[in-house]
N, C-alpha and C. Protein backbone atom coordinates (compact mmCIF):
# COMPACT_ATOMS: atom_id res chain seq x y z
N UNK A 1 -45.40 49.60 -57.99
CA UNK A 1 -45.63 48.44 -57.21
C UNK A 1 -44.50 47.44 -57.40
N UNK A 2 -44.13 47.28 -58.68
CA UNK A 2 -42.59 46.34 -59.02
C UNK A 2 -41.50 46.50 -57.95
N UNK A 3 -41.34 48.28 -57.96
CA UNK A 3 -40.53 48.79 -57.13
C UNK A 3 -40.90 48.25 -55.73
N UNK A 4 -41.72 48.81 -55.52
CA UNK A 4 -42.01 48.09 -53.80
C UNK A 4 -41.43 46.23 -53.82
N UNK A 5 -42.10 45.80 -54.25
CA UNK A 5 -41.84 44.28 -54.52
C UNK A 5 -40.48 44.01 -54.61
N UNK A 6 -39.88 44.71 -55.51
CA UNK A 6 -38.46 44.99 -55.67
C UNK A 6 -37.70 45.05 -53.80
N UNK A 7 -38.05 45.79 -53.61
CA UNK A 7 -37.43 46.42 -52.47
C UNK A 7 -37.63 45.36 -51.16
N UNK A 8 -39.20 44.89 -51.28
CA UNK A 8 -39.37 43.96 -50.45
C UNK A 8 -38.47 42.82 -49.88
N UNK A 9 -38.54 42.34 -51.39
CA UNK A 9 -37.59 41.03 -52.13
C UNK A 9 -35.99 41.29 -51.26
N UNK A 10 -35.57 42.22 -52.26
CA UNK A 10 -33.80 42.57 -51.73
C UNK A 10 -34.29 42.94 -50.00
N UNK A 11 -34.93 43.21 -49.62
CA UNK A 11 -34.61 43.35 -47.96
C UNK A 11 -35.40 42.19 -47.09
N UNK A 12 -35.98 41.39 -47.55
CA UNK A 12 -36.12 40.10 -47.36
C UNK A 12 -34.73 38.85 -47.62
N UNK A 13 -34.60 39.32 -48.80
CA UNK A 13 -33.21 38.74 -48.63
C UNK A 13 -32.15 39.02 -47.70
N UNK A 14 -31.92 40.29 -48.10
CA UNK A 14 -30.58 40.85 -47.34
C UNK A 14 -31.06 40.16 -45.95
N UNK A 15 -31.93 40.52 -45.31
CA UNK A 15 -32.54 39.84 -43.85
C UNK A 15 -32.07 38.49 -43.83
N UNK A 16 -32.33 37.56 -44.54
CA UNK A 16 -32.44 36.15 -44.68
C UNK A 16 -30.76 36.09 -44.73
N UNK A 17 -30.11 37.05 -45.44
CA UNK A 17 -28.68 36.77 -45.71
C UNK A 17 -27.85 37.11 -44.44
N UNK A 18 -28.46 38.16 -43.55
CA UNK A 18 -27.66 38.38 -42.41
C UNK A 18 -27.70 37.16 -41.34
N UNK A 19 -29.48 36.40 -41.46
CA UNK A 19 -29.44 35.67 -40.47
C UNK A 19 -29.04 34.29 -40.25
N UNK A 20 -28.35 33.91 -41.86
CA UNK A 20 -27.84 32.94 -42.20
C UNK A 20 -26.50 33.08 -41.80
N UNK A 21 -25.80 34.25 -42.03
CA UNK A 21 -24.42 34.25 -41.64
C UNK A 21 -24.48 34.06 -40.03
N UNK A 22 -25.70 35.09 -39.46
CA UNK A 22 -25.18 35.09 -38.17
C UNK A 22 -25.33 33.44 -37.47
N UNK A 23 -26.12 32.91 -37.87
CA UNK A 23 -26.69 31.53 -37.48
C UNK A 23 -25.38 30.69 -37.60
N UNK A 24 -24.63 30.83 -38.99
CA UNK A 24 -23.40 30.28 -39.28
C UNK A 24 -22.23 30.24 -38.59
N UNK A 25 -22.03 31.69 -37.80
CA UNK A 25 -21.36 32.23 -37.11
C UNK A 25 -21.35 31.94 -35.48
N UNK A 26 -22.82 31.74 -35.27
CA UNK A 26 -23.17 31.09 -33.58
C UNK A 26 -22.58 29.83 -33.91
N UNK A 27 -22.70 29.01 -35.53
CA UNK A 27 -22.62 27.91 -34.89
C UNK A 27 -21.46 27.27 -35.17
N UNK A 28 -20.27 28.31 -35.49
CA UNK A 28 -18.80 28.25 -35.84
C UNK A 28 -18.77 28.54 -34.10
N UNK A 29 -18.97 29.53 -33.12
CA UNK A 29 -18.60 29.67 -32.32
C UNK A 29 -18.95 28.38 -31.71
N UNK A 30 -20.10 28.03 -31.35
CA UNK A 30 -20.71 27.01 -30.61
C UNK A 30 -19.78 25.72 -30.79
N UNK A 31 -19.44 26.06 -32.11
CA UNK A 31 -18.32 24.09 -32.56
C UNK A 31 -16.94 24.79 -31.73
N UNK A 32 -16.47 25.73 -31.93
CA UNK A 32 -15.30 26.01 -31.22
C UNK A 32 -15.16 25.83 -29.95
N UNK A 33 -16.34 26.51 -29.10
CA UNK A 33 -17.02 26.13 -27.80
C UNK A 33 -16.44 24.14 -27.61
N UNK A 34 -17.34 23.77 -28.22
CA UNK A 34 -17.68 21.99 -28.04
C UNK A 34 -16.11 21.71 -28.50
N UNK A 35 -15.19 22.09 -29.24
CA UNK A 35 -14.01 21.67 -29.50
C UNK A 35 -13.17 21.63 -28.19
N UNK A 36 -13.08 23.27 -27.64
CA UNK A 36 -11.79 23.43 -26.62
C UNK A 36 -12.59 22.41 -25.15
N UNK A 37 -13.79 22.31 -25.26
CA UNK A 37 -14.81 21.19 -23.97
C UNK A 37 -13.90 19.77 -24.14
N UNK A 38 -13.68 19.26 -25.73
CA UNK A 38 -13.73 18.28 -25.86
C UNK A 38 -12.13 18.08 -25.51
N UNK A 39 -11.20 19.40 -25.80
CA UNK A 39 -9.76 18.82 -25.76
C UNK A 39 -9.75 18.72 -24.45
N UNK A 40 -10.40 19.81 -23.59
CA UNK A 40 -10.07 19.92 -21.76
C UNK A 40 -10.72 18.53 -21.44
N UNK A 41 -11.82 17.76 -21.77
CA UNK A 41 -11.87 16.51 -21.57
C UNK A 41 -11.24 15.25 -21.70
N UNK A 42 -10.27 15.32 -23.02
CA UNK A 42 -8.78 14.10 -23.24
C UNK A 42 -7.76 14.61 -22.54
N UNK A 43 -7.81 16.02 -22.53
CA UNK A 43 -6.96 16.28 -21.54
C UNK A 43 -6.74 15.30 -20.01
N UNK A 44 -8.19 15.85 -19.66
CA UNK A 44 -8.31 15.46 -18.14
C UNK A 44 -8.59 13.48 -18.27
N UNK A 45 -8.93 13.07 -19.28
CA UNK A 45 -9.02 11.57 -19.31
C UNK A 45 -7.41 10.99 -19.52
N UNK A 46 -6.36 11.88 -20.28
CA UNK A 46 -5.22 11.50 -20.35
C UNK A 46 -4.25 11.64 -18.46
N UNK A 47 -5.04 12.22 -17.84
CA UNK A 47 -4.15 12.72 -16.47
C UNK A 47 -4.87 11.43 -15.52
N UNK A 48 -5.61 11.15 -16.14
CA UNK A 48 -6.63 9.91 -15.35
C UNK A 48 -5.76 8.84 -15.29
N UNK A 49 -5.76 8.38 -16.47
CA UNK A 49 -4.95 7.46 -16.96
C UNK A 49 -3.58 7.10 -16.32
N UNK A 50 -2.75 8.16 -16.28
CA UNK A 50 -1.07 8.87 -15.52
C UNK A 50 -1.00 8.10 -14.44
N UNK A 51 -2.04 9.08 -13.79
CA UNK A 51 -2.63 8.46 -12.30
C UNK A 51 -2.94 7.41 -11.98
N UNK A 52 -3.96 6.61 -12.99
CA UNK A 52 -3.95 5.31 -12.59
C UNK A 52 -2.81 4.15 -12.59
N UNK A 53 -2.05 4.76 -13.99
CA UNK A 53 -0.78 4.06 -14.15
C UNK A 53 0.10 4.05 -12.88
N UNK A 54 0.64 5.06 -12.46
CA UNK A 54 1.46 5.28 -11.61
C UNK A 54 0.70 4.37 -10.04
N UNK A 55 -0.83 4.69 -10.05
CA UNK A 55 -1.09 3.91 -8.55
C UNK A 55 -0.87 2.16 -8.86
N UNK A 56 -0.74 1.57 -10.29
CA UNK A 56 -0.68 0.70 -10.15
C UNK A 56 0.62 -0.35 -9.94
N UNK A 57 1.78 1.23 -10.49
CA UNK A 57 2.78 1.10 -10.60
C UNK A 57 3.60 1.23 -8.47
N UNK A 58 2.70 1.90 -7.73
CA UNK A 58 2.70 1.71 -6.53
C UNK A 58 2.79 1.06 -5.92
N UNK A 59 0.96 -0.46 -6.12
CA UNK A 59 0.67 -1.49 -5.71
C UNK A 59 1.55 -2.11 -5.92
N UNK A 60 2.71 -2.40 -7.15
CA UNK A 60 2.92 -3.16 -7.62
C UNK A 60 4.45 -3.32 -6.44
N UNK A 61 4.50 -2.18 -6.52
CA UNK A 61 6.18 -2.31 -5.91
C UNK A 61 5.32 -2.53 -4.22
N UNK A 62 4.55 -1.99 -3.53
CA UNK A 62 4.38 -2.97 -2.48
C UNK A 62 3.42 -4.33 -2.36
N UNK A 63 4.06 -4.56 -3.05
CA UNK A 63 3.21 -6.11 -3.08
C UNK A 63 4.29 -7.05 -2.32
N UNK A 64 4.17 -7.73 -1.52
CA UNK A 64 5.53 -8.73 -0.89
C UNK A 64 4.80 -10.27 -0.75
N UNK A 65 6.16 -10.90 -0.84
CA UNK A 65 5.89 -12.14 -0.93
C UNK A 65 6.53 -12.84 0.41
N UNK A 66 6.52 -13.61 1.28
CA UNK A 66 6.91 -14.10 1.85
C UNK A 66 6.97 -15.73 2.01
N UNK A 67 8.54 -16.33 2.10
CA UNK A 67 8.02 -17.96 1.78
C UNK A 67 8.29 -18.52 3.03
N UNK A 68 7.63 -19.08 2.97
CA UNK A 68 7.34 -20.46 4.65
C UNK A 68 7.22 -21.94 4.21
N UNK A 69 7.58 -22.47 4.49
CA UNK A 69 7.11 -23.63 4.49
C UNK A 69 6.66 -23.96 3.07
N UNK A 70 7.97 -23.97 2.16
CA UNK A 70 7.94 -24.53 0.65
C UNK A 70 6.97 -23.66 -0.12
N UNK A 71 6.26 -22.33 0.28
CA UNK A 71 5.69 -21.94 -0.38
C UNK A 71 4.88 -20.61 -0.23
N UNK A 72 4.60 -19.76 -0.99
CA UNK A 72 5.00 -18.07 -0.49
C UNK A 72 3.30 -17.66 -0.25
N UNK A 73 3.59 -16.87 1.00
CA UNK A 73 2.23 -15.91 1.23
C UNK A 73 2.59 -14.76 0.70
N UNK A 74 1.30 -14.05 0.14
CA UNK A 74 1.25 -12.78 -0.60
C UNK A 74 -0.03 -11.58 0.60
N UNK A 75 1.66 -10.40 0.69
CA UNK A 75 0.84 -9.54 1.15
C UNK A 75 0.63 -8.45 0.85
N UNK A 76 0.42 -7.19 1.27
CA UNK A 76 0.80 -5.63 1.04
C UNK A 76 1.79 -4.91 2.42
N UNK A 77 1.88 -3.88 1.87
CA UNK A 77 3.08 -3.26 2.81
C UNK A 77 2.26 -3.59 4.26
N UNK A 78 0.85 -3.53 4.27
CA UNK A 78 0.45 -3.55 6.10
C UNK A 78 0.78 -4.81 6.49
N UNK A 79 0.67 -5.71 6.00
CA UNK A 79 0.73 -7.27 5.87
C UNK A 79 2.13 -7.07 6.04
N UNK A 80 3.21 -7.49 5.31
CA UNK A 80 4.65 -6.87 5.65
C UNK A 80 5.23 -6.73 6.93
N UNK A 81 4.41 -5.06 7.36
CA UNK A 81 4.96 -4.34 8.46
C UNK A 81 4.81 -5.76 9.93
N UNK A 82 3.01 -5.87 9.82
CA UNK A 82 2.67 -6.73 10.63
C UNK A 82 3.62 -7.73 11.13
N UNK A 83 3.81 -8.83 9.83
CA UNK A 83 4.66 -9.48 9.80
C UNK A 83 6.37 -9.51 10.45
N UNK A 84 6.69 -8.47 10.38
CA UNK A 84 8.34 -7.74 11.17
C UNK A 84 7.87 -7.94 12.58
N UNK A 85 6.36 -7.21 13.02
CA UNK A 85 6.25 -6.66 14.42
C UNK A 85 6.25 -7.38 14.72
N UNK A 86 5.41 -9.39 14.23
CA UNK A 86 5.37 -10.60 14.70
C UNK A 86 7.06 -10.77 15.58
N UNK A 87 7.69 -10.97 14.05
CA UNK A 87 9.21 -11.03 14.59
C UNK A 87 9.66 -10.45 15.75
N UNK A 88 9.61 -9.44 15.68
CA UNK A 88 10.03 -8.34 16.67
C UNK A 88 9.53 -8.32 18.11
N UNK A 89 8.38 -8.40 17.94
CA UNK A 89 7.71 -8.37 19.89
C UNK A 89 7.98 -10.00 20.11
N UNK A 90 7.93 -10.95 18.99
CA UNK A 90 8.42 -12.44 19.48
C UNK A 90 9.75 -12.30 20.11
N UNK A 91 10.90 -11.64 19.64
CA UNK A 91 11.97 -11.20 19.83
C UNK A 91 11.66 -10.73 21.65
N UNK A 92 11.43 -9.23 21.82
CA UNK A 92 11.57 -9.02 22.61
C UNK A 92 10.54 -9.66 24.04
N UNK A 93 9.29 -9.93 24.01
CA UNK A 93 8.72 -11.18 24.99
C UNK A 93 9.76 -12.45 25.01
N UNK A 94 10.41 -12.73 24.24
CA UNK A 94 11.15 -13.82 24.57
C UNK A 94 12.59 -13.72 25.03
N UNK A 95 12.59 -12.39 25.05
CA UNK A 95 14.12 -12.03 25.54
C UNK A 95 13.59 -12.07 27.31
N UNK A 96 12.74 -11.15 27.47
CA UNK A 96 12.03 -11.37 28.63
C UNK A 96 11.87 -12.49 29.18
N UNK A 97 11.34 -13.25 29.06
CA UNK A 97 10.99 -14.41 29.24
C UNK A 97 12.37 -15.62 29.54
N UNK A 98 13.52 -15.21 28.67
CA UNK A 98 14.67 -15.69 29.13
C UNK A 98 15.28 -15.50 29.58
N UNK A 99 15.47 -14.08 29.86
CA UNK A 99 16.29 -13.35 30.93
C UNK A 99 15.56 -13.91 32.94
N UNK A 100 14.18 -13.51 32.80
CA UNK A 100 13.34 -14.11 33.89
C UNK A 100 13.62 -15.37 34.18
N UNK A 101 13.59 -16.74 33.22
CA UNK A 101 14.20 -18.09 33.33
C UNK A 101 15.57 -17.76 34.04
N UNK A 102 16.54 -17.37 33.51
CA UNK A 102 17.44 -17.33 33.97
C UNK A 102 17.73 -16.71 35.33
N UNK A 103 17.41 -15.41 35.85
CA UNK A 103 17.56 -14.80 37.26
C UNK A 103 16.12 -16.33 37.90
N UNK A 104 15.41 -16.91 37.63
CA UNK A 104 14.66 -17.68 38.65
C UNK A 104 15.35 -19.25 38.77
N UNK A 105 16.48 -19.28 37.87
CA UNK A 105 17.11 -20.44 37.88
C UNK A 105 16.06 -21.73 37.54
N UNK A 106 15.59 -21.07 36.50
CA UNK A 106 14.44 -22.22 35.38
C UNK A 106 15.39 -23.00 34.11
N UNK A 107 14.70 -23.90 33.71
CA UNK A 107 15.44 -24.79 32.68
C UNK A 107 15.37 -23.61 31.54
N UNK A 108 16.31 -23.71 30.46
CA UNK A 108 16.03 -22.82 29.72
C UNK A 108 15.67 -23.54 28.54
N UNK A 109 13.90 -23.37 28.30
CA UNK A 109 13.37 -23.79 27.40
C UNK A 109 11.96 -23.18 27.00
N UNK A 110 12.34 -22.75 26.02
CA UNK A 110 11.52 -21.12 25.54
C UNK A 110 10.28 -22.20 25.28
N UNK A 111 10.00 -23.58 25.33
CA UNK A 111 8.47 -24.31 24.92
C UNK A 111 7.86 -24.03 25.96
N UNK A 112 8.23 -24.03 27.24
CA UNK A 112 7.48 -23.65 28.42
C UNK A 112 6.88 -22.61 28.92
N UNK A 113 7.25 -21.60 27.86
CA UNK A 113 6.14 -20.20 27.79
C UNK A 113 4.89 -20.25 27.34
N UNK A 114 3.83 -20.22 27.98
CA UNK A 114 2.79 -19.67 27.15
C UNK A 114 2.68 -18.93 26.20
N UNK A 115 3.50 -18.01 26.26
CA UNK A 115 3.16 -17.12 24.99
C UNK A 115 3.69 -17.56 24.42
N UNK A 116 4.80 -18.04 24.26
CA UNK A 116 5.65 -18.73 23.19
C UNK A 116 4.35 -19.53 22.26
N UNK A 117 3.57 -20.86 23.08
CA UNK A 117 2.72 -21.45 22.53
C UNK A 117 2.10 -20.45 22.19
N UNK A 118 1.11 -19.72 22.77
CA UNK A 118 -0.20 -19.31 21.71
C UNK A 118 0.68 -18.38 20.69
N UNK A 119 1.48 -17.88 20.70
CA UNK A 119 2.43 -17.12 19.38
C UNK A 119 1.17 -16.06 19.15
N UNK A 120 0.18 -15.45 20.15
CA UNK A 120 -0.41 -14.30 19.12
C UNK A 120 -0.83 -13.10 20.01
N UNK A 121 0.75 -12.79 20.45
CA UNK A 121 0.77 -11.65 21.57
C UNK A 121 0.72 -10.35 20.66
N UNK A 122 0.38 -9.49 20.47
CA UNK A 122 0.67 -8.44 19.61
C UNK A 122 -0.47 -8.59 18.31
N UNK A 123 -1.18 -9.83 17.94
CA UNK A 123 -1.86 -10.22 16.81
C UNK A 123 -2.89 -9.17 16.35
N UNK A 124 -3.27 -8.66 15.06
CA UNK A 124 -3.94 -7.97 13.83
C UNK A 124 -4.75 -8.84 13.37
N UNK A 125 -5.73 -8.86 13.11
CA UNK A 125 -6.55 -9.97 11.82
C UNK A 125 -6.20 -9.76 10.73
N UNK A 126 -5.14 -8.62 10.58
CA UNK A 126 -5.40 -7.97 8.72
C UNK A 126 -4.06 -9.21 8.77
N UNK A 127 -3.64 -9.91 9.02
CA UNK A 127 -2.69 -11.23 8.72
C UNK A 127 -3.12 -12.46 9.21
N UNK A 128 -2.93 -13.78 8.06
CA UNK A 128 -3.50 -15.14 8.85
C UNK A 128 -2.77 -15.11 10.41
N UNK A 129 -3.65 -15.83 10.93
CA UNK A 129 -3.07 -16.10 12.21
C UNK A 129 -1.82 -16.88 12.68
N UNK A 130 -2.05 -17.86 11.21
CA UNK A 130 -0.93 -18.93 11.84
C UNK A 130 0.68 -18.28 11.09
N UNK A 131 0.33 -17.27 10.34
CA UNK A 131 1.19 -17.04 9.54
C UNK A 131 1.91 -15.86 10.65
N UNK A 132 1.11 -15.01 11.12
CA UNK A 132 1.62 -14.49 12.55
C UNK A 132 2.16 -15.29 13.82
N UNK A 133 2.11 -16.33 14.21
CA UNK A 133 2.33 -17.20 15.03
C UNK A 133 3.29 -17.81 14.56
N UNK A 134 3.63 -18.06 13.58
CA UNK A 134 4.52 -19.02 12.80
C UNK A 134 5.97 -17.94 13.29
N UNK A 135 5.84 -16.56 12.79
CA UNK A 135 6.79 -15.42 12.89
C UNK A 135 6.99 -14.70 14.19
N UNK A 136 5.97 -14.97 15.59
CA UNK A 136 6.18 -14.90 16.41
C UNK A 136 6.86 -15.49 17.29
N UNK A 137 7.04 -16.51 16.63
CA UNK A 137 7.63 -17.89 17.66
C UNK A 137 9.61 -18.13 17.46
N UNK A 138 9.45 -17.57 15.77
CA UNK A 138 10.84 -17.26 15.13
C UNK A 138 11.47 -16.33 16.11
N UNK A 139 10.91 -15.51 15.98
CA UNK A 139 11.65 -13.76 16.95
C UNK A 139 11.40 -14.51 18.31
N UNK A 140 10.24 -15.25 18.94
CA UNK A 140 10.78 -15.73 20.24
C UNK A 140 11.71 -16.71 21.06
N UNK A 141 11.95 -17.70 19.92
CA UNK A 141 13.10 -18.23 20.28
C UNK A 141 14.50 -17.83 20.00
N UNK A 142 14.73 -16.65 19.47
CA UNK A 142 15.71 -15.96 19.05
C UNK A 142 16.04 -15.28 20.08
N UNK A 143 15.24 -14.33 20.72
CA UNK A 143 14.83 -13.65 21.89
C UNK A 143 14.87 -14.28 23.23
N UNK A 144 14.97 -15.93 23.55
CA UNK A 144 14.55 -16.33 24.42
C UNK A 144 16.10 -16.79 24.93
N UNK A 145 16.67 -16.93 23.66
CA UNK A 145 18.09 -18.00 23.48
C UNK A 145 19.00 -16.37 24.12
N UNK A 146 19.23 -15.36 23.30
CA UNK A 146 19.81 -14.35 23.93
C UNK A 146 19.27 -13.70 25.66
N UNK A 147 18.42 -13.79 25.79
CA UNK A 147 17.95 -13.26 27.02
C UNK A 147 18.61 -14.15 27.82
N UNK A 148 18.28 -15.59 27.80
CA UNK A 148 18.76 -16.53 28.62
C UNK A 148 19.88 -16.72 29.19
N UNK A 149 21.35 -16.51 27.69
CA UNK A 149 22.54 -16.61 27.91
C UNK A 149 23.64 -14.99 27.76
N UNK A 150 22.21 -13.99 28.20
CA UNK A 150 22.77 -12.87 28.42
C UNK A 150 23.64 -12.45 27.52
N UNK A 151 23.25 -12.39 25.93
CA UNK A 151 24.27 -12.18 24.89
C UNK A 151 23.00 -11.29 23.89
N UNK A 152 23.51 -10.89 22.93
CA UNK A 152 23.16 -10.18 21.74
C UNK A 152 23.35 -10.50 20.77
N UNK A 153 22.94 -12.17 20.87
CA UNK A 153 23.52 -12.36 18.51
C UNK A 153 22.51 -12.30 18.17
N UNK A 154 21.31 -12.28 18.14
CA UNK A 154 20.44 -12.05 17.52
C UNK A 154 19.59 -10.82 17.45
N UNK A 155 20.35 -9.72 18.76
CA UNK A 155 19.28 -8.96 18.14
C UNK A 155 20.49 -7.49 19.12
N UNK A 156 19.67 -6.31 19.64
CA UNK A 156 20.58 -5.22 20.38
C UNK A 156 19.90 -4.62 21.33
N UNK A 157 20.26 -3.85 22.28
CA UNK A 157 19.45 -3.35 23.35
C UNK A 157 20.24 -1.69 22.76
N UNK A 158 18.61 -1.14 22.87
CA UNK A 158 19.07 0.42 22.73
C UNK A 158 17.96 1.19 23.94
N UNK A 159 18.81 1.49 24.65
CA UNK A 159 18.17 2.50 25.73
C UNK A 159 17.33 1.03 26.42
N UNK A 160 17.54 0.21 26.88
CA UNK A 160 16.22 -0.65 27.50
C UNK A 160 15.58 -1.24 26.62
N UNK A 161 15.88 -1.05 25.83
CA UNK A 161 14.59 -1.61 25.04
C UNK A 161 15.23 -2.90 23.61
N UNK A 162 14.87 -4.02 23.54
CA UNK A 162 15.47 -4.84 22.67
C UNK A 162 14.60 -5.24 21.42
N UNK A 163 15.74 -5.37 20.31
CA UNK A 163 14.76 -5.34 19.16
C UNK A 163 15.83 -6.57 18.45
N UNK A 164 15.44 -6.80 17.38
CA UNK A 164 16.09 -7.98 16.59
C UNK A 164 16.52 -7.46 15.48
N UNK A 165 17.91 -7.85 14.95
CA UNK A 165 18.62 -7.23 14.34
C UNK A 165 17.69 -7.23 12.78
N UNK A 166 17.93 -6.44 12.20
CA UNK A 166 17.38 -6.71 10.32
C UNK A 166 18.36 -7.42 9.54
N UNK A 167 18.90 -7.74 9.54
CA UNK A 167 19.75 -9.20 9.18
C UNK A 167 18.86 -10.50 9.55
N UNK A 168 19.06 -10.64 10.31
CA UNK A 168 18.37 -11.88 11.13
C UNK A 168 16.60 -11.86 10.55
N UNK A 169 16.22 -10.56 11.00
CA UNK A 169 14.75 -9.88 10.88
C UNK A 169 14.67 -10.66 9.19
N UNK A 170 15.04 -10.33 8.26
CA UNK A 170 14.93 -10.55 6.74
C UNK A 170 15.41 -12.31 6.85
N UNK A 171 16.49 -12.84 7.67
CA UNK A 171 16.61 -14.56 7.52
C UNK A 171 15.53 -15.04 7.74
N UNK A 172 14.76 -14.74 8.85
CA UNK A 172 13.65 -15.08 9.07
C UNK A 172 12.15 -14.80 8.53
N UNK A 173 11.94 -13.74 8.17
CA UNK A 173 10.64 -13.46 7.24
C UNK A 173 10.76 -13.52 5.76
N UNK A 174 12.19 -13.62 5.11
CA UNK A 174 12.78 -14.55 3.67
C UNK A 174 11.84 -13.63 2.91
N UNK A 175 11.44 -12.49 3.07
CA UNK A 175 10.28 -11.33 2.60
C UNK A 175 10.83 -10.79 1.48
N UNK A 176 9.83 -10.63 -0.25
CA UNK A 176 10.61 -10.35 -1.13
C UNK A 176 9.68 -9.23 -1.85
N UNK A 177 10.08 -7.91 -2.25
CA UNK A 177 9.23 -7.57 -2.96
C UNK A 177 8.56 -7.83 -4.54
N UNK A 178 7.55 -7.56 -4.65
CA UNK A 178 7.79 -7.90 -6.44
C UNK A 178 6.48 -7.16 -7.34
């Protein structure tokens, strides 16, 4: 009976000893498991990061400033673009508009346009209004003065179509990035 007991014992153990290792062993795997989870997770939180850096490093470079009147509006590149097109269709409506004065043998005085006044031919809401009007009126008396006296200093005709030089374009919108 010792013997039996004996035997019991050692294969009760041995049992107990296999299922300790193996238990040990799931849970060496299981931590290895949760380890390579945890690096692919700093991993992917370090690429987050990259990314965010770099988009902020994006915003940053289109961010523009523009100064008027002793003191600067802040936009983004759409704001910006907007801002040029102000220039630009002020430019060319007012080239129009002076060229027409001139073949109807009108005074040449770009205040007597309507559009000139309301300045918000072409207008976006994604820009103040007056800040569009302010830049419409720039490109239209620029536009109005060349049309009138049948010259090109302020701006060029390509194929029909007239635009305002980027020289002039940048004197006038004084636009800075930062």
């Amino acid at each position: 009976m010792k013997l039996f007991n004996l035997k019991r014992t050692l294969g009760i153990s041995a049992l107990g000893l296999v299922t300790l290792l193996g238990t040990s062993q799931i849970a060496s795997a299981q931590y290895g498991t949760y380890n390579k989870q945890n690096k692919k997770v700093v991993k992917q939180q370090q690429k987050i990061a990259k990314q965010q850096q770099k988009i902020q490093q994006l915003q940053t470079r289109n961010r523009y400033r523009v100064y008027h009147n002793g003191s600067y509006y802040q936009t983004d590149n759409r704001g910006a673009e907007l801002l040029r097109q102000a220039v630009n269709k002020g430019y060319q409506q007012g080239f129009n508009a002076g060229k027409n004065d001139r073949s109807y043998r009108r005074g040449g005085s770009y205040n007597n346009s309507s559009m000139y006044r309301s300045g918000n031919y072409g207008y976006q809401s994604y820009v103040d209004s007056s800040q569009y009007q302010y830049y419409f009126r720039e490109g239209f008396k620029r536009g109005y003065e060349d049309g009138y006296n049948s010259r090109y200093q302020y701006g060029s005709n390509n194929n029909g179509g007239v635009n305002i030089l980027g020289t002039i374009l940048q004197q006038v919108l004084n636009i800075q990035n930062y």
